[in-house]
Protein backbone atom coordinates (compact mmCIF):
# COMPACT_ATOMS: atom_id res chain seq x y z
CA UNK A 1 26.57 40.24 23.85
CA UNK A 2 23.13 41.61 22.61
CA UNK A 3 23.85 38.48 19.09
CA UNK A 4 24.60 35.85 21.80
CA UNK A 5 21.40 36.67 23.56
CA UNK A 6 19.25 37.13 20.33
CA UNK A 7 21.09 33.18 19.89
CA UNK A 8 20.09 31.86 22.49
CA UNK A 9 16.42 33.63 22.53
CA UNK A 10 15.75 32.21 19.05
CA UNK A 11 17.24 28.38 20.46
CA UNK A 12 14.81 28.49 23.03
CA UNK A 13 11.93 29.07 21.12
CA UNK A 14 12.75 26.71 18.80
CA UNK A 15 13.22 23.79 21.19
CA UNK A 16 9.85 25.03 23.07
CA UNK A 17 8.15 24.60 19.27
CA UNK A 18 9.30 21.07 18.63
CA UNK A 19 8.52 20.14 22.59
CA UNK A 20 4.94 21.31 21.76
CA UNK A 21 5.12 19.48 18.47
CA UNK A 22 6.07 16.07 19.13
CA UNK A 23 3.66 13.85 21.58
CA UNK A 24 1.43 16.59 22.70
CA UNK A 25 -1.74 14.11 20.95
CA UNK A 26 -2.68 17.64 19.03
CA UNK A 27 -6.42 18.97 20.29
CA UNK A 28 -8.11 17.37 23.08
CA UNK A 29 -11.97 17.09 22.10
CA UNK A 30 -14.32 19.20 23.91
CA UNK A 31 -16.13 15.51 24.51
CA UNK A 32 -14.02 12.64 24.77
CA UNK A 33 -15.15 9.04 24.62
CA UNK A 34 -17.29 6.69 27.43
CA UNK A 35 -15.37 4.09 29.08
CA UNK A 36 -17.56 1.08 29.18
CA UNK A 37 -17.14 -2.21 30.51
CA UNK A 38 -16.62 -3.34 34.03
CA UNK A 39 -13.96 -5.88 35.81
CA UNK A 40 -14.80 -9.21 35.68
CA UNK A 41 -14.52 -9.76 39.94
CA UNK A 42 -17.66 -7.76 39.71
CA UNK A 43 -21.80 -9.22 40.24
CA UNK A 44 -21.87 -11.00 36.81
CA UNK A 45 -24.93 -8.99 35.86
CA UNK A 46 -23.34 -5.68 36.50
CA UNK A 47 -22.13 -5.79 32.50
CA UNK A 48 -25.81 -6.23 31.39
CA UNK A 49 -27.27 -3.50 34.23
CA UNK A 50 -24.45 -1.37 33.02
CA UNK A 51 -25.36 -1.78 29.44
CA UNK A 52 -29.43 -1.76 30.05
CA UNK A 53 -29.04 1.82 32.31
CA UNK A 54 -26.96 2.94 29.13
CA UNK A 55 -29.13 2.42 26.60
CA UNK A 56 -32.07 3.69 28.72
CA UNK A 57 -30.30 6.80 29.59
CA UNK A 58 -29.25 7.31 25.44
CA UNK A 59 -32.10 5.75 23.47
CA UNK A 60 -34.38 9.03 24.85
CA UNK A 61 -31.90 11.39 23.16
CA UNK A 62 -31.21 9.24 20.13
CA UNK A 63 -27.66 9.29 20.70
CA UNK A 64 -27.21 5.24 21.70
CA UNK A 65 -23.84 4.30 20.97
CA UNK A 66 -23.78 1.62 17.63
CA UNK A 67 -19.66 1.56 17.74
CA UNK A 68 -17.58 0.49 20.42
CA UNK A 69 -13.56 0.68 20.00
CA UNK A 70 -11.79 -2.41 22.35
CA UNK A 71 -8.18 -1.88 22.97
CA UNK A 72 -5.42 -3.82 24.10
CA UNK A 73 -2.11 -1.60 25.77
CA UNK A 74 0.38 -3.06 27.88
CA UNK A 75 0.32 0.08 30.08
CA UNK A 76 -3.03 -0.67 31.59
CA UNK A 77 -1.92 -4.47 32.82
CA UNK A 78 1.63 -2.94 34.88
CA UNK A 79 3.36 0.23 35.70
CA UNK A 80 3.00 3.25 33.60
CA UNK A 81 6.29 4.39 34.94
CA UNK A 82 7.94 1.37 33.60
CA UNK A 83 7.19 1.05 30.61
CA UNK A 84 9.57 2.22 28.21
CA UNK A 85 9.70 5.80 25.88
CA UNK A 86 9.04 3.46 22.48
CA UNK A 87 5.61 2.45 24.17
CA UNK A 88 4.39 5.12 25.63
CA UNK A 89 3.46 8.96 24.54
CA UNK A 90 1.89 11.97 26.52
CA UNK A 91 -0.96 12.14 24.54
CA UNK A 92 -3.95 15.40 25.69
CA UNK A 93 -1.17 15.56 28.72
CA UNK A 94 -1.47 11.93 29.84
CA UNK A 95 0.48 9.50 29.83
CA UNK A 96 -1.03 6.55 28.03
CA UNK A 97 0.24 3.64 25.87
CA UNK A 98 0.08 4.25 21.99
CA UNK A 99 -2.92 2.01 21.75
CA UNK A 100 -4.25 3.60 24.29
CA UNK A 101 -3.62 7.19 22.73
CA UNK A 102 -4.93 5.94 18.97
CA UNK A 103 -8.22 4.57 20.88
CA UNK A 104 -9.17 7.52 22.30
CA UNK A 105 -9.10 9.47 18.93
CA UNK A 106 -10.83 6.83 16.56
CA UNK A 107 -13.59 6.76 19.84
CA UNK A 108 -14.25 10.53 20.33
CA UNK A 109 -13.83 11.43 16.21
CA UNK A 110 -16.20 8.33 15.62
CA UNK A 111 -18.41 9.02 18.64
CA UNK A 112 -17.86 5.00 19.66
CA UNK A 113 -17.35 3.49 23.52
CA UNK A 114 -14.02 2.74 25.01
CA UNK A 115 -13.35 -0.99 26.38
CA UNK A 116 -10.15 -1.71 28.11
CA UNK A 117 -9.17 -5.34 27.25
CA UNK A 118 -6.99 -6.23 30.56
CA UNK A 119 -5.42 -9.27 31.73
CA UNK A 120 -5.39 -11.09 34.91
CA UNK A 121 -1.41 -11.56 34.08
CA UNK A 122 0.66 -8.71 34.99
CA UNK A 123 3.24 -7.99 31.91
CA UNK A 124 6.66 -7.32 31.98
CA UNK A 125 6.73 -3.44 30.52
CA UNK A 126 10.30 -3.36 29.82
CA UNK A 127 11.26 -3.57 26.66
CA UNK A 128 13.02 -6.50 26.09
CA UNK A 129 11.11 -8.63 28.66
CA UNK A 130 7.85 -7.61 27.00
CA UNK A 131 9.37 -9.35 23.80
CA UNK A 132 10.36 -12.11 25.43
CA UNK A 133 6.96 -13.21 27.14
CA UNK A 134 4.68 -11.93 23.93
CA UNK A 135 6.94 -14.32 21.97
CA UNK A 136 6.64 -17.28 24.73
CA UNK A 137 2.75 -17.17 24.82
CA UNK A 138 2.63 -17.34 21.02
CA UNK A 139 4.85 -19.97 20.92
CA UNK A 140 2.11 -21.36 23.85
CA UNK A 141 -0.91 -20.78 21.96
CA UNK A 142 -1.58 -18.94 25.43
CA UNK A 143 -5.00 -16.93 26.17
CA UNK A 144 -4.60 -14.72 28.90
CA UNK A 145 -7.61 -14.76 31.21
CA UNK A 146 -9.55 -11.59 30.74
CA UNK A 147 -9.63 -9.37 33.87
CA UNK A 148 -12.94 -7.21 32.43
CA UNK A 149 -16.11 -7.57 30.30
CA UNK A 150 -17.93 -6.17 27.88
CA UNK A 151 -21.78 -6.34 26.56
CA UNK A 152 -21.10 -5.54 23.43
CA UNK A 153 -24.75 -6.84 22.17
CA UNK A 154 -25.63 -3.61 21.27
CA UNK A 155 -22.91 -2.78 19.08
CA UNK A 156 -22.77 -3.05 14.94
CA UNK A 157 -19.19 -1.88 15.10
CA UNK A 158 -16.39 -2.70 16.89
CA UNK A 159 -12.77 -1.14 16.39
CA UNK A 160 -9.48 -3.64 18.09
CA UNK A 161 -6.65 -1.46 18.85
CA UNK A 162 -3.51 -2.85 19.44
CA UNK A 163 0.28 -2.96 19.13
CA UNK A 164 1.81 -5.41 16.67
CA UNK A 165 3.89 -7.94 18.78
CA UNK A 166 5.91 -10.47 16.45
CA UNK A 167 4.00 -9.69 13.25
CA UNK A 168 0.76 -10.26 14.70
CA UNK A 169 -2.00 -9.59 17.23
CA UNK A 170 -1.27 -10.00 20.90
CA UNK A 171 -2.51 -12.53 22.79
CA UNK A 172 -4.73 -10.82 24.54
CA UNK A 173 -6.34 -9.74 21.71
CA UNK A 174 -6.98 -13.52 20.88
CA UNK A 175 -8.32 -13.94 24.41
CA UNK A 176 -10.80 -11.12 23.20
CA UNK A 177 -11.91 -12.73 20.22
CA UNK A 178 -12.19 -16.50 21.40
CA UNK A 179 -14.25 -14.68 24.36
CA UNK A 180 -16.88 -12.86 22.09
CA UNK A 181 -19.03 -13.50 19.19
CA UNK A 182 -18.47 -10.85 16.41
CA UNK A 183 -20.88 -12.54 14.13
CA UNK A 184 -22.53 -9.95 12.00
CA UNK A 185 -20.45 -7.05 13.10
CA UNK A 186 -17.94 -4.75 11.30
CA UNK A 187 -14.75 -5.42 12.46
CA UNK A 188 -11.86 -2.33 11.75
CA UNK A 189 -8.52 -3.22 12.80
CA UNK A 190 -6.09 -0.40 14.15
CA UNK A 191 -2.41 -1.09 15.03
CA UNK A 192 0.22 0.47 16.29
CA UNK A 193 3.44 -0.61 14.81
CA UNK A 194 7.39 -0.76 14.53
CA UNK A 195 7.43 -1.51 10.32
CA UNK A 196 5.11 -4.41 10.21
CA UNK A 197 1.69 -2.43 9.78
CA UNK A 198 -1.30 -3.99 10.15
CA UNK A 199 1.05 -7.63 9.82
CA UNK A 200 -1.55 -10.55 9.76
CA UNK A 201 -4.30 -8.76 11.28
CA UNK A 202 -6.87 -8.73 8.74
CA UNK A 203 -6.52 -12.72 7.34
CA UNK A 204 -6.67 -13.66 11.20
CA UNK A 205 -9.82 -11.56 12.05
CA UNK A 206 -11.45 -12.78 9.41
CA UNK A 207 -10.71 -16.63 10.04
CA UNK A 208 -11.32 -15.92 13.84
CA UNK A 209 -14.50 -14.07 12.78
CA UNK A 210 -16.03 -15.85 9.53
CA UNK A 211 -19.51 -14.54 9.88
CA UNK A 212 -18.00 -10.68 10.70
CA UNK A 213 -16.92 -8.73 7.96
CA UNK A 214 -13.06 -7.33 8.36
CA UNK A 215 -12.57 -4.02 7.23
CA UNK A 216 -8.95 -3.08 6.25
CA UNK A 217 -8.29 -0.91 8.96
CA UNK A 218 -5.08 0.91 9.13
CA UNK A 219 -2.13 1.27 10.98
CA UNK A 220 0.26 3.88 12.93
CA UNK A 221 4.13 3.75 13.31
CA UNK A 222 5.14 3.85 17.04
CA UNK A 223 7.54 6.71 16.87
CA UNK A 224 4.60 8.38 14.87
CA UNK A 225 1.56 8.08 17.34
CA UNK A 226 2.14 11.30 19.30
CA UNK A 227 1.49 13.38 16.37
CA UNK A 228 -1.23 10.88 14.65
CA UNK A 229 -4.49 12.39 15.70
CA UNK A 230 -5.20 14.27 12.32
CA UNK A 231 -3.72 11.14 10.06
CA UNK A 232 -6.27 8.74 12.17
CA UNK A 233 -9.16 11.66 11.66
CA UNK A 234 -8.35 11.39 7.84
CA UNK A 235 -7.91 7.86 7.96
CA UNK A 236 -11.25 7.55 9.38
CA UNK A 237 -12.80 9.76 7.36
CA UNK A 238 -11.86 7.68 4.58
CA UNK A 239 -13.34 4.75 5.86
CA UNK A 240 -17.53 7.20 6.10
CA UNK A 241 -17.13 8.20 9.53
């Protein structure tokens, strides 16, 4: 009796190690990252008071934002709840989309802004039904109307997180770049992936963005997101941040 319960002591902890291990998003900064950006419905000069109170309120301390990381996840335009296990992780316990999750680190590690890039355009978050409408508005050469805004005037740096759908950027992520002038800025591209990396990403950005210079970026596997925070830290590092 006493080796069956010593069994099934030992099982637990085990399974309580690799729950703790897998998706957790590692150690929550003491500071995380500024949302910026407001929705687009708004007073069209909200984005610029927004931005002038910011740099009002930061210049003083010296600690104005120069890097601003814009993401794209399909869990901010639907339900969270629908969107499937391969998509999602429970990243510094929330729930979040992988972009979502990988934008928060590069932001707090490289002490950037956060901008949600949301649609107007609800998308399907099932699986399958995702697919099927990223692959229609390719085919469509379709630009989803943007559903917030950014001044991002006062940024030298801008990181685009996003998930790879059919081997390149989504289209939302198009609608982002066709809405804003990058000229002069870095650009660093960060994916999230299912074995196509960072697919097309660079080449694009750089013949969307001609007078920007494209950084390599780098990418994270799906599956591999809820334990990425150190690899992005390094990966960052890397790149002198």
């Amino acid at each position: 009796m006493k080796r069956i319960l010593t069994i099934i002591t030992l099982a637990a902890i085990l399974l309580t190690a690799c729950a703790s291990s897998s998706g957790n998003g590692g150690t929550k900064p003491a500071q995380t990252a500024k949302q910026v950006g407001v929705a687009k419905s708004d007073d069209a000069a909200a984005v610029a008071r927004q931005s002038s109170g910011e740099a009002q309120e930061e210049t003083s301390s010296k600690q104005q934002s120069k890097i601003l990381v814009a993401y794209f996840t399909p869990a901010e335009n639907g339900e969270l709840d629908a969107i499937t296990s391969a998509s999602k992780v429970n990243f510094w316990g929330e729930d979040m989309g992988n972009a979502q999750a990988m934008a928060n680190v590069v932001a707090a590690y490289a002490g950037a802004d956060l901008f949600s890039v949301q649609t107007v355009k609800d998308y399907p978050l099932e699986y399958n039904d995702l697919a099927d409408n990223a692959k229609a508005e390719q085919d469509a050469g379709e630009l989803p109307e943007l559903a917030t805004a950014v001044d991002i005037s006062s940024y030298d740096t801008v990181f685009i997180v996003y998930p790879i759908w059919w081997y390149t950027m989504p289209q939302p992520i198009y609608s982002f770049l066709n809405e804003y002038d990058l000229s002069g800025k870095t650009i660093i591209p960060v994916t999230t992936h299912e074995g196509s990396g960072l697919a097309d990403s660079v080449s694009k950005l750089t013949e969307l963005e001609p007078n920007a210079t494209v950084k390599d970026g780098f990418s994270v596997r799906g599956a591999d997101v809820g334990s990425s925070q150190e690899d992005i830290e390094n990966r960052l590092k890397e790149q002198g941040f």
